[in-house]
C-alpha atoms as a PDB file:
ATOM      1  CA  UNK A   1      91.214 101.897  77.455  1.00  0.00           C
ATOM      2  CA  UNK A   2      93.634  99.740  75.230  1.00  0.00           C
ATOM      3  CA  UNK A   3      97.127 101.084  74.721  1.00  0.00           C
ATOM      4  CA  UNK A   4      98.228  99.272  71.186  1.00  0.00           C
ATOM      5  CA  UNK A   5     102.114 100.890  71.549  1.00  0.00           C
ATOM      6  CA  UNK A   6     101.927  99.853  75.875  1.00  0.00           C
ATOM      7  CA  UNK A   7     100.537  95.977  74.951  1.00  0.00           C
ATOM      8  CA  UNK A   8     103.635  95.532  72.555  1.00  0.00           C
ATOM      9  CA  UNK A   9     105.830  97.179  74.215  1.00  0.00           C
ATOM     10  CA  UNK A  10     105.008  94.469  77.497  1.00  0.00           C
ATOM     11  CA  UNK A  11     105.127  91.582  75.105  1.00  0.00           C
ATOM     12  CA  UNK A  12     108.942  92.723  73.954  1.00  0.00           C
ATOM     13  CA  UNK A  13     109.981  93.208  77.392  1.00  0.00           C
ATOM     14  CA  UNK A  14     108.694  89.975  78.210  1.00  0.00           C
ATOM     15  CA  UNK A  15     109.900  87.836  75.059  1.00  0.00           C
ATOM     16  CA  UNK A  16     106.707  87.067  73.280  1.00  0.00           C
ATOM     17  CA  UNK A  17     106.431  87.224  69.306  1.00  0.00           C
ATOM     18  CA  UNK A  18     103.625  88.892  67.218  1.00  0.00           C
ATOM     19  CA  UNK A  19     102.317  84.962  67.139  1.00  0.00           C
ATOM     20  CA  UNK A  20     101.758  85.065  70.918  1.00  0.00           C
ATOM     21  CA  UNK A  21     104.589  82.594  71.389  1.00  0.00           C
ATOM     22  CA  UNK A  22     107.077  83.765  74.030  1.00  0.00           C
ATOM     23  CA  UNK A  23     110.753  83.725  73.028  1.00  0.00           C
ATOM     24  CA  UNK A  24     114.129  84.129  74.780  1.00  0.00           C
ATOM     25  CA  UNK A  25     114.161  87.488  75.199  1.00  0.00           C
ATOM     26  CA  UNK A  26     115.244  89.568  78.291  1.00  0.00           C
ATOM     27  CA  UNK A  27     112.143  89.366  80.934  1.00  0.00           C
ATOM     28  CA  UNK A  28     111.854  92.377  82.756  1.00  0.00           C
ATOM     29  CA  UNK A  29     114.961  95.190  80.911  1.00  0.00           C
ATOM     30  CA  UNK A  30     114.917  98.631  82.040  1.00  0.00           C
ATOM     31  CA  UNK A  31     112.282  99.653  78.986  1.00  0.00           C
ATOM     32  CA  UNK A  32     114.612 102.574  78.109  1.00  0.00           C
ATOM     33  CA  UNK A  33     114.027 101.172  74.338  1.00  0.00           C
ATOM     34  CA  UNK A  34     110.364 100.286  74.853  1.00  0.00           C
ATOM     35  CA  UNK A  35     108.043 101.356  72.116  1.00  0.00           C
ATOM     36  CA  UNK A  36     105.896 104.507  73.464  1.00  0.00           C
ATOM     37  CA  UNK A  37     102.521 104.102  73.487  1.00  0.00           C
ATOM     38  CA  UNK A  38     100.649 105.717  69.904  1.00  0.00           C
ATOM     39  CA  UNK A  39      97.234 105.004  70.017  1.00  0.00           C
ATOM     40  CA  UNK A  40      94.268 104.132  71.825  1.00  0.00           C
ATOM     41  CA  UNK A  41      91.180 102.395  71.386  1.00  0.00           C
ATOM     42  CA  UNK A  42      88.006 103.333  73.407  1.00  0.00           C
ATOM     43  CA  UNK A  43      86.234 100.514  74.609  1.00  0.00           C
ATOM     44  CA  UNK A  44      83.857  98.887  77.502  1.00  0.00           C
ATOM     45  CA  UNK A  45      85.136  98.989  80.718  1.00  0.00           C
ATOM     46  CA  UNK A  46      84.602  95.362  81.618  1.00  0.00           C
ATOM     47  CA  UNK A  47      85.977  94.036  78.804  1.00  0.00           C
ATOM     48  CA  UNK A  48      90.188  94.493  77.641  1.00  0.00           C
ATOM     49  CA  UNK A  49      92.683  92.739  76.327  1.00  0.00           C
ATOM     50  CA  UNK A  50      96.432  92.145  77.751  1.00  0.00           C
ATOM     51  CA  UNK A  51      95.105  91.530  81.289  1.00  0.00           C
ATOM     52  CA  UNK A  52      97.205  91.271  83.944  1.00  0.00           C
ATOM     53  CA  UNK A  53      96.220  89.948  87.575  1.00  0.00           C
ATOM     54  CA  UNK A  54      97.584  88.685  90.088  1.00  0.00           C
ATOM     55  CA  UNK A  55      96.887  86.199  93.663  1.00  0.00           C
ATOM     56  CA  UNK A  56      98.442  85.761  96.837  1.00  0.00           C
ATOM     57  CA  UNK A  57      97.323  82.601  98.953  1.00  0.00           C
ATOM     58  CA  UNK A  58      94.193  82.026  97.061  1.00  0.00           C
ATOM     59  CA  UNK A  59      92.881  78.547  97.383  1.00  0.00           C
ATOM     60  CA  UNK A  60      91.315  76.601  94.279  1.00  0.00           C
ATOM     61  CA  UNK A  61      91.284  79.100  91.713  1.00  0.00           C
ATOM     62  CA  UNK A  62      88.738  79.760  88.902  1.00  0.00           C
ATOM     63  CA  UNK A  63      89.271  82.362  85.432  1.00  0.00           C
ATOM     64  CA  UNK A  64      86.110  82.707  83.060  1.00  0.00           C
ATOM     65  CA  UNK A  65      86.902  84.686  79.919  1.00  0.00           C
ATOM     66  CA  UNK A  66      83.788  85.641  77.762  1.00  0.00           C
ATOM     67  CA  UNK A  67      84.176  86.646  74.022  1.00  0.00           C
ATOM     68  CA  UNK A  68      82.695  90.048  72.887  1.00  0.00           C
ATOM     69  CA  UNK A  69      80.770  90.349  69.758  1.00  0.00           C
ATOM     70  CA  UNK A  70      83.578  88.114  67.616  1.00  0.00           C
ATOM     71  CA  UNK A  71      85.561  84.638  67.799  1.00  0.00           C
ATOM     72  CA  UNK A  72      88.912  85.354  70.499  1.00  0.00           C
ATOM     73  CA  UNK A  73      91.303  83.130  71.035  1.00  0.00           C
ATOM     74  CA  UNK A  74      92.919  83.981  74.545  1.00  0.00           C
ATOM     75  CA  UNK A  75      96.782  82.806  75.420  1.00  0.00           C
ATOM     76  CA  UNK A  76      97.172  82.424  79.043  1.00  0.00           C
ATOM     77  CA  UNK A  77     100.702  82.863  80.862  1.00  0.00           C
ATOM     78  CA  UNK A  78     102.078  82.525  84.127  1.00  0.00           C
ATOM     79  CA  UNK A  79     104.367  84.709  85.680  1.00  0.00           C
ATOM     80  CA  UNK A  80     106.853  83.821  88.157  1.00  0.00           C
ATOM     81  CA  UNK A  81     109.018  86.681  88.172  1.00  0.00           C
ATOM     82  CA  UNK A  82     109.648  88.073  91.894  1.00  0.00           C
ATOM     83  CA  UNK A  83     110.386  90.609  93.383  1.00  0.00           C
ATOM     84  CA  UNK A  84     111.670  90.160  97.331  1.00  0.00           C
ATOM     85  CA  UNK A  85     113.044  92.455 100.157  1.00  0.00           C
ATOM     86  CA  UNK A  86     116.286  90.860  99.367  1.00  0.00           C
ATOM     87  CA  UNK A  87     116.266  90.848  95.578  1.00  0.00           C
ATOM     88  CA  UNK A  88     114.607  89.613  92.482  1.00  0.00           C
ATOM     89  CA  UNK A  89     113.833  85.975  90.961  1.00  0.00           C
ATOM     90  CA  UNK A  90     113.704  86.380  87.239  1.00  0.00           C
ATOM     91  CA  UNK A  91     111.165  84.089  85.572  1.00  0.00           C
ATOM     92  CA  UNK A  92     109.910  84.026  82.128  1.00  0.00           C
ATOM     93  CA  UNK A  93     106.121  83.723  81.630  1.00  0.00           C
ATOM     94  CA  UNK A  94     105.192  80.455  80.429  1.00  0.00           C
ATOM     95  CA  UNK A  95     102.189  79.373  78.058  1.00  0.00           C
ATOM     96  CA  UNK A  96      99.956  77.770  79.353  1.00  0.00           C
ATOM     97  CA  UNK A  97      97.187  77.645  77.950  1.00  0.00           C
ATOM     98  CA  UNK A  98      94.917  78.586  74.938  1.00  0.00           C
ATOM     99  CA  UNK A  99      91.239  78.653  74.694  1.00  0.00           C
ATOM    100  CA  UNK A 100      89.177  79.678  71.618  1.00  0.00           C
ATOM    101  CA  UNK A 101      86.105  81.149  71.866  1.00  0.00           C
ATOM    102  CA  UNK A 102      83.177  82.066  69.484  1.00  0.00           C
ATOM    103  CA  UNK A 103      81.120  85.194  69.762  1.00  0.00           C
ATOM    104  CA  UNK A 104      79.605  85.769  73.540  1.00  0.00           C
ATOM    105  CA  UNK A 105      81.212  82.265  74.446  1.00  0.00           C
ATOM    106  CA  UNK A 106      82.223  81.921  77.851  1.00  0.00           C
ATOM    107  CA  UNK A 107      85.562  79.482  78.469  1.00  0.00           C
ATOM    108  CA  UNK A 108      86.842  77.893  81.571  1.00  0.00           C
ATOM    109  CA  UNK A 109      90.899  77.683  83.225  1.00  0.00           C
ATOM    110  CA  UNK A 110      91.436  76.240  86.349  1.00  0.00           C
ATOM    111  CA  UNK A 111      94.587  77.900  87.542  1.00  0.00           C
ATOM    112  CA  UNK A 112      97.197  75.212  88.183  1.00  0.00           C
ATOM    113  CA  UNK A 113      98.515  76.465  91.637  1.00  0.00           C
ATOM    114  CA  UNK A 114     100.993  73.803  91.568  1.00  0.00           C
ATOM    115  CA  UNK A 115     103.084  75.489  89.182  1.00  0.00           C
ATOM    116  CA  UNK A 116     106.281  76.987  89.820  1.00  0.00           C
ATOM    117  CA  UNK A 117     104.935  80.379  89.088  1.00  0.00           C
ATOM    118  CA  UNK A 118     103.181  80.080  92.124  1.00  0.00           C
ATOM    119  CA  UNK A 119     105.877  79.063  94.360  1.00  0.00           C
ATOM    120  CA  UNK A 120     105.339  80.905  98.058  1.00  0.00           C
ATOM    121  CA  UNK A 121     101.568  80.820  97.864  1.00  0.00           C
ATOM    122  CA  UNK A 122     101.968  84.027  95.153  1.00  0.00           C
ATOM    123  CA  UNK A 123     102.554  84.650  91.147  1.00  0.00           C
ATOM    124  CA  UNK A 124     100.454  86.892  88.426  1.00  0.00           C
ATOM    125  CA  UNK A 125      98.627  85.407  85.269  1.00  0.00           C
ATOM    126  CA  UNK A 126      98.576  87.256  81.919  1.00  0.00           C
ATOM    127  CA  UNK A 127      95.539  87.071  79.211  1.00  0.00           C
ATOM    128  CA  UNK A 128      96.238  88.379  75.896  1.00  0.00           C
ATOM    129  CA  UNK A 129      93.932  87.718  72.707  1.00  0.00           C
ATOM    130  CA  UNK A 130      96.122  86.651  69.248  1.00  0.00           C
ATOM    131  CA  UNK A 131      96.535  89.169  67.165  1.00  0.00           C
ATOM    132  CA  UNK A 132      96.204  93.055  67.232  1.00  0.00           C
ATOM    133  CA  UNK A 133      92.822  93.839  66.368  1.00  0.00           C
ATOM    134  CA  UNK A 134      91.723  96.046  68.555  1.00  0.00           C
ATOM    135  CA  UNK A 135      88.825  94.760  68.581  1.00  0.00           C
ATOM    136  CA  UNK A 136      90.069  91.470  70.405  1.00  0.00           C
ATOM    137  CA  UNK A 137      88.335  92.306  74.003  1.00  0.00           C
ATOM    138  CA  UNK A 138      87.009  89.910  76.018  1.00  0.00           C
ATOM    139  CA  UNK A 139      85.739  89.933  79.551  1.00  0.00           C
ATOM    140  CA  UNK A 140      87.741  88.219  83.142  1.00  0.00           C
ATOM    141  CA  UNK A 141      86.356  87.087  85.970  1.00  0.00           C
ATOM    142  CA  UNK A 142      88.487  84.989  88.842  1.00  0.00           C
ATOM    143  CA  UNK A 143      86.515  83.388  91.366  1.00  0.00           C
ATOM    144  CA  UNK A 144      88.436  81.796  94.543  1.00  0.00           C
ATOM    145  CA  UNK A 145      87.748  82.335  98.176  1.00  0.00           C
ATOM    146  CA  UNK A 146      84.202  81.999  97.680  1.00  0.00           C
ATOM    147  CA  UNK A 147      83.748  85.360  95.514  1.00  0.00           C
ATOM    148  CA  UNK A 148      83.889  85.799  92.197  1.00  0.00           C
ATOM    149  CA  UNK A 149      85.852  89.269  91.097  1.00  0.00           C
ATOM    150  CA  UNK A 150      86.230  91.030  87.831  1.00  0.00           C
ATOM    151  CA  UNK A 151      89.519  91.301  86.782  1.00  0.00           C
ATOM    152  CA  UNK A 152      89.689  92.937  83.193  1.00  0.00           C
ATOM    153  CA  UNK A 153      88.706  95.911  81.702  1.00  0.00           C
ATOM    154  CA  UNK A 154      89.754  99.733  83.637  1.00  0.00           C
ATOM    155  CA  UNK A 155      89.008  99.647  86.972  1.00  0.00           C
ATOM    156  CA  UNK A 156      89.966 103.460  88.158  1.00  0.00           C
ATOM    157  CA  UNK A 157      92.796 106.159  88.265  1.00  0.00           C
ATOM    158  CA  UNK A 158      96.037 104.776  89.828  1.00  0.00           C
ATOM    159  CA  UNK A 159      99.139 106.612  90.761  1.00  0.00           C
ATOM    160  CA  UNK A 160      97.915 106.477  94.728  1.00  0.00           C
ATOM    161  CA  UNK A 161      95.282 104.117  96.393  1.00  0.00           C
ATOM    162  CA  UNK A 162      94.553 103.003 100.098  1.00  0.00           C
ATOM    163  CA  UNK A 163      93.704  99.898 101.080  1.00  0.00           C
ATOM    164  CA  UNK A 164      92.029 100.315 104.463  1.00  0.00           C
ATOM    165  CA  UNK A 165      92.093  98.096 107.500  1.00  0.00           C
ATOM    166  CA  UNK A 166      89.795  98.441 110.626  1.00  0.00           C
ATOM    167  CA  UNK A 167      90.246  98.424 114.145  1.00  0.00           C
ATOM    168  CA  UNK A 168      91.003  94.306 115.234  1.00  0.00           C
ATOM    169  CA  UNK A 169      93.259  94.020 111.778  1.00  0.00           C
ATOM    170  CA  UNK A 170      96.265  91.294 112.519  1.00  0.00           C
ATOM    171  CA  UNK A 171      97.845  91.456 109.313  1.00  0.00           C
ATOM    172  CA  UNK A 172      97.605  93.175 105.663  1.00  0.00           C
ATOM    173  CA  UNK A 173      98.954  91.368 102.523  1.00  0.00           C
ATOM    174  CA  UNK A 174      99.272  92.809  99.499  1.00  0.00           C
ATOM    175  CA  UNK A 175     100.329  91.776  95.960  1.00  0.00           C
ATOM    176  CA  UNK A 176     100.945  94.231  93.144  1.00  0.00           C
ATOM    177  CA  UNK A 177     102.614  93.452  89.458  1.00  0.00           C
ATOM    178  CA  UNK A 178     104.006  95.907  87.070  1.00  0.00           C
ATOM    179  CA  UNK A 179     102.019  95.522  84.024  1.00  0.00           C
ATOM    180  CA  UNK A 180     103.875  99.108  82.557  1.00  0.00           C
ATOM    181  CA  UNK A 181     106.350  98.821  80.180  1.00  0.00           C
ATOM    182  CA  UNK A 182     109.447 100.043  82.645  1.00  0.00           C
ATOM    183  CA  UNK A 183     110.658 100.026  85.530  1.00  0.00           C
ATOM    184  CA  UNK A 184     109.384 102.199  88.996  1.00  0.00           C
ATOM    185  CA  UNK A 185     109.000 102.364  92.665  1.00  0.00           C
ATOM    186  CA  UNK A 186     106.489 101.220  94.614  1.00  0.00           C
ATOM    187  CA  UNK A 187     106.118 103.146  98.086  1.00  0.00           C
ATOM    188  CA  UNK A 188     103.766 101.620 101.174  1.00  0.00           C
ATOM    189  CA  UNK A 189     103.048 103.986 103.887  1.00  0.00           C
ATOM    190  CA  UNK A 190     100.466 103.242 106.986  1.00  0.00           C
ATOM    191  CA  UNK A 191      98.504 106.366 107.130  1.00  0.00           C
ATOM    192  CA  UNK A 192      98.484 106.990 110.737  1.00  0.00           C
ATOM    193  CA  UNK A 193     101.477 105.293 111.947  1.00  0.00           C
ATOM    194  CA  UNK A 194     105.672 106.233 110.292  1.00  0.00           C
ATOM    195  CA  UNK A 195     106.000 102.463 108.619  1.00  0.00           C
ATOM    196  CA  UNK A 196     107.195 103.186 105.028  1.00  0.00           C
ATOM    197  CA  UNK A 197     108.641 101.141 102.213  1.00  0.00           C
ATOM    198  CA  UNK A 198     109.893 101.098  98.701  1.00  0.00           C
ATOM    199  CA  UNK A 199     110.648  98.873  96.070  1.00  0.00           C
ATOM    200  CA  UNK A 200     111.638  99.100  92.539  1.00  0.00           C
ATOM    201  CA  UNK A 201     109.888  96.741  90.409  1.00  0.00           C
ATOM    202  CA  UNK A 202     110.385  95.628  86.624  1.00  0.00           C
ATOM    203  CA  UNK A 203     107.999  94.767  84.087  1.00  0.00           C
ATOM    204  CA  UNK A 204     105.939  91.648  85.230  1.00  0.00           C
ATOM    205  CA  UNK A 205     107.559  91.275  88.332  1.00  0.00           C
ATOM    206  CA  UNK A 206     105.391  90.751  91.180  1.00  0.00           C
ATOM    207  CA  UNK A 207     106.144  91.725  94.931  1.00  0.00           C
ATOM    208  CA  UNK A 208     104.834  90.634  97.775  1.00  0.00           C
ATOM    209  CA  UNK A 209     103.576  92.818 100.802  1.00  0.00           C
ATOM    210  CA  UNK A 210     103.215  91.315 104.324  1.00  0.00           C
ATOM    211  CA  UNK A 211     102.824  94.002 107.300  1.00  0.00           C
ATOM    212  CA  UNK A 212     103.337  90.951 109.528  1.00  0.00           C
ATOM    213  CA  UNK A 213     106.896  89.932 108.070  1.00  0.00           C
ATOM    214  CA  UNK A 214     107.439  93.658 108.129  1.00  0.00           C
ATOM    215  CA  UNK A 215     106.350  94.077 111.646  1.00  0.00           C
ATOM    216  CA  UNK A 216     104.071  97.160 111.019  1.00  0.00           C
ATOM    217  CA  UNK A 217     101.567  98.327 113.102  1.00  0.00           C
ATOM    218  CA  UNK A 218      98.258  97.813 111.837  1.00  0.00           C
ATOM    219  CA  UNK A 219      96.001  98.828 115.156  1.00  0.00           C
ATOM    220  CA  UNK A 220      93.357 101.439 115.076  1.00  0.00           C
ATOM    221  CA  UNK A 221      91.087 102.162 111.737  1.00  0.00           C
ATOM    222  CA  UNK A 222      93.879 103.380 109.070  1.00  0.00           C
ATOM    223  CA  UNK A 223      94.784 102.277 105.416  1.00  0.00           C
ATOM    224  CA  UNK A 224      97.886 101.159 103.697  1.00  0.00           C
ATOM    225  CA  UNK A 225      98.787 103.979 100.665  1.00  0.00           C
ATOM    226  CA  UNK A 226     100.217 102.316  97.526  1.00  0.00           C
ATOM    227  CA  UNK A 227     102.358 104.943  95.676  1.00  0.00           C
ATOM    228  CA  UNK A 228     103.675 104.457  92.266  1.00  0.00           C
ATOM    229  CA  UNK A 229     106.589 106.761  90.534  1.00  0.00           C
ATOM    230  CA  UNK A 230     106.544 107.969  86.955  1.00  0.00           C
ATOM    231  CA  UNK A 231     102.912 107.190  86.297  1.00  0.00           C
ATOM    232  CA  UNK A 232     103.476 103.682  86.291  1.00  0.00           C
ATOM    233  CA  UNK A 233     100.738 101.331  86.832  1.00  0.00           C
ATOM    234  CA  UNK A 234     100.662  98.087  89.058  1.00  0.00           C
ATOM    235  CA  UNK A 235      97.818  94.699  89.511  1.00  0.00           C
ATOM    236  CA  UNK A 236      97.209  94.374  93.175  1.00  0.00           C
ATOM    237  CA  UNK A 237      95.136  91.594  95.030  1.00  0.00           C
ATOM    238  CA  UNK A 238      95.417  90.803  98.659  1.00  0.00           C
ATOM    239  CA  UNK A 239      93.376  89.800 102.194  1.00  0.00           C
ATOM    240  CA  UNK A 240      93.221  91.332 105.443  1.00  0.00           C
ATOM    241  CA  UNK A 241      93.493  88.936 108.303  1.00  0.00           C
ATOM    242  CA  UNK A 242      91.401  89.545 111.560  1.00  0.00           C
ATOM    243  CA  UNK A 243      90.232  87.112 114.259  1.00  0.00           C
ATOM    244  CA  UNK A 244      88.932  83.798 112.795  1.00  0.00           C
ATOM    245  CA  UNK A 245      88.238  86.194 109.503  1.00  0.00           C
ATOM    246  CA  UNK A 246      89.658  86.780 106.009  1.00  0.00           C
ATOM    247  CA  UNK A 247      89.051  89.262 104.092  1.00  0.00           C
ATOM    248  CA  UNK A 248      89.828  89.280 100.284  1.00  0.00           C
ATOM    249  CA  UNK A 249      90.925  92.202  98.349  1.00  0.00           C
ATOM    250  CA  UNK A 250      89.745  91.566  94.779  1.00  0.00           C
ATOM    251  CA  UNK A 251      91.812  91.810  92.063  1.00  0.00           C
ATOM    252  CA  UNK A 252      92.612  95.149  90.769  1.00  0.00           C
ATOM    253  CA  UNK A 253      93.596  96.915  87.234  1.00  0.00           C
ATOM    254  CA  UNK A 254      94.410  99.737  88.784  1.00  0.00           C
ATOM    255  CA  UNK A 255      94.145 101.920  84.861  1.00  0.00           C
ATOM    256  CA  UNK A 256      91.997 104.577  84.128  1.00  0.00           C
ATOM    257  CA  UNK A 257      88.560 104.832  83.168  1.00  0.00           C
ATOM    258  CA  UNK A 258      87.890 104.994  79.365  1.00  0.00           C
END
């Protein structure tokens, strides 16, 4: 499901034109003048537009966008904007790149991990087709760590998901971006256990979760419970580490179902 009013409002907040182009405005304002969303388009599920995603640690990285029925050209951005236990780093995304596809063509980016974006091993990347047709869909798929995930389209209901660890877990890491158009909290809670924490996150801003650097106690077979406040909708990728084992958490839309 494709929100025409939600796309441009995240493309004001963020400083990008009606070209694609992003400008100097204010990354990340409190959305209070924000466009509200006015119409919707139904569509596939594994293809959308205005995709958000995000990684955390992920090794040589790997995005194949596919076209859907007509010629796309796709804008990729980086994101750098962070938000920490201590504060926020405010980063406008950057242009990256631009590929231009014909109908059903599959195209190629290697994610450039080198980039500042990605500074402490984290950042988010945001897709978004030129022009408003809402017809502009295309299909994501980010392969790294050996897998290959989807990453566009509507995964499934948000609001509250677990993530759940097993018995042996060391450590949980999560990453999860605000891809609404304002600003909300973002609660963890290990079910089983009293560890909680919240953080208010602006548009684009990504946050990194460590249960290790929070010193949480991830024993036993529980799950982590993401929260978010005012209906507001977050991208979330992660691992879990065990003995001699990662596990990857694949990226996640976390919007509803069309």
């Amino acid at each position: 499901m494709r929100s025409i009013g939600l796309v441009a409002g995240l493309l004001m907040l963020a400083g990008c034109s009606s070209s694609g182009e992003w400008t100097s405005g204010e990354v990340g304002g409190g959305g209070t003048d924000a466009p509200k969303a006015t119409a919707q388009v139904q569509q596939k599920a594994q293809f959308a537009d205005a995709t958000l995603l995000n990684l955390v640690d992920p090794g040589a990285t790997t995005i194949a966008i596919t076209a859907d029925g007509m010629p796309i050209t796709v804008q990729i951005f980086y994101s750098g904007d962070k938000t920490t236990d201590t504060g926020r780093t405010a980063a406008a995304p950057v242009l990256v790149d631009t590929i231009s596809l014909d109908t059903d063509q599959t195209g190629r980016h290697n994610v450039n991990l080198s980039n500042s974006a990605f500074n402490n091993g984290y950042g988010a990347i945001f897709l978004d087709a030129i022009g408003s047709d809402p017809l502009n869909v295309f299909q994501t798929y980010v392969e790294y760590g050996g897998a290959i995930y989807s990453a566009g389209g509507s995964v499934f209901q948000g609001g509250s998901y677990r993530i759940p660890y097993l018995s042996g877990t060391l450590r949980v890491v999560l990453t999860v971006t605000n891809q609404s158009n304002f600003a909300f909290d973002v609660q963890f809670a290990n079910i089983g256990h009293t560890d909680v924490l919240t953080r208010n996150i602006v548009p684009f801003s990504t946050y990194k979760f460590d249960t290790f650097a929070e010193r949480w106690n991830v024993s036993g077979t529980n799950s982590i419970q993401i929260t978010t406040s005012g209906g507001g909708t977050v991208a979330l990728s992660g691992y879990i580490d065990r003995l001699l084992q990662r596990q990857r958490i694949a990226p996640v839309k976390a919007s509803p179902f069309p």
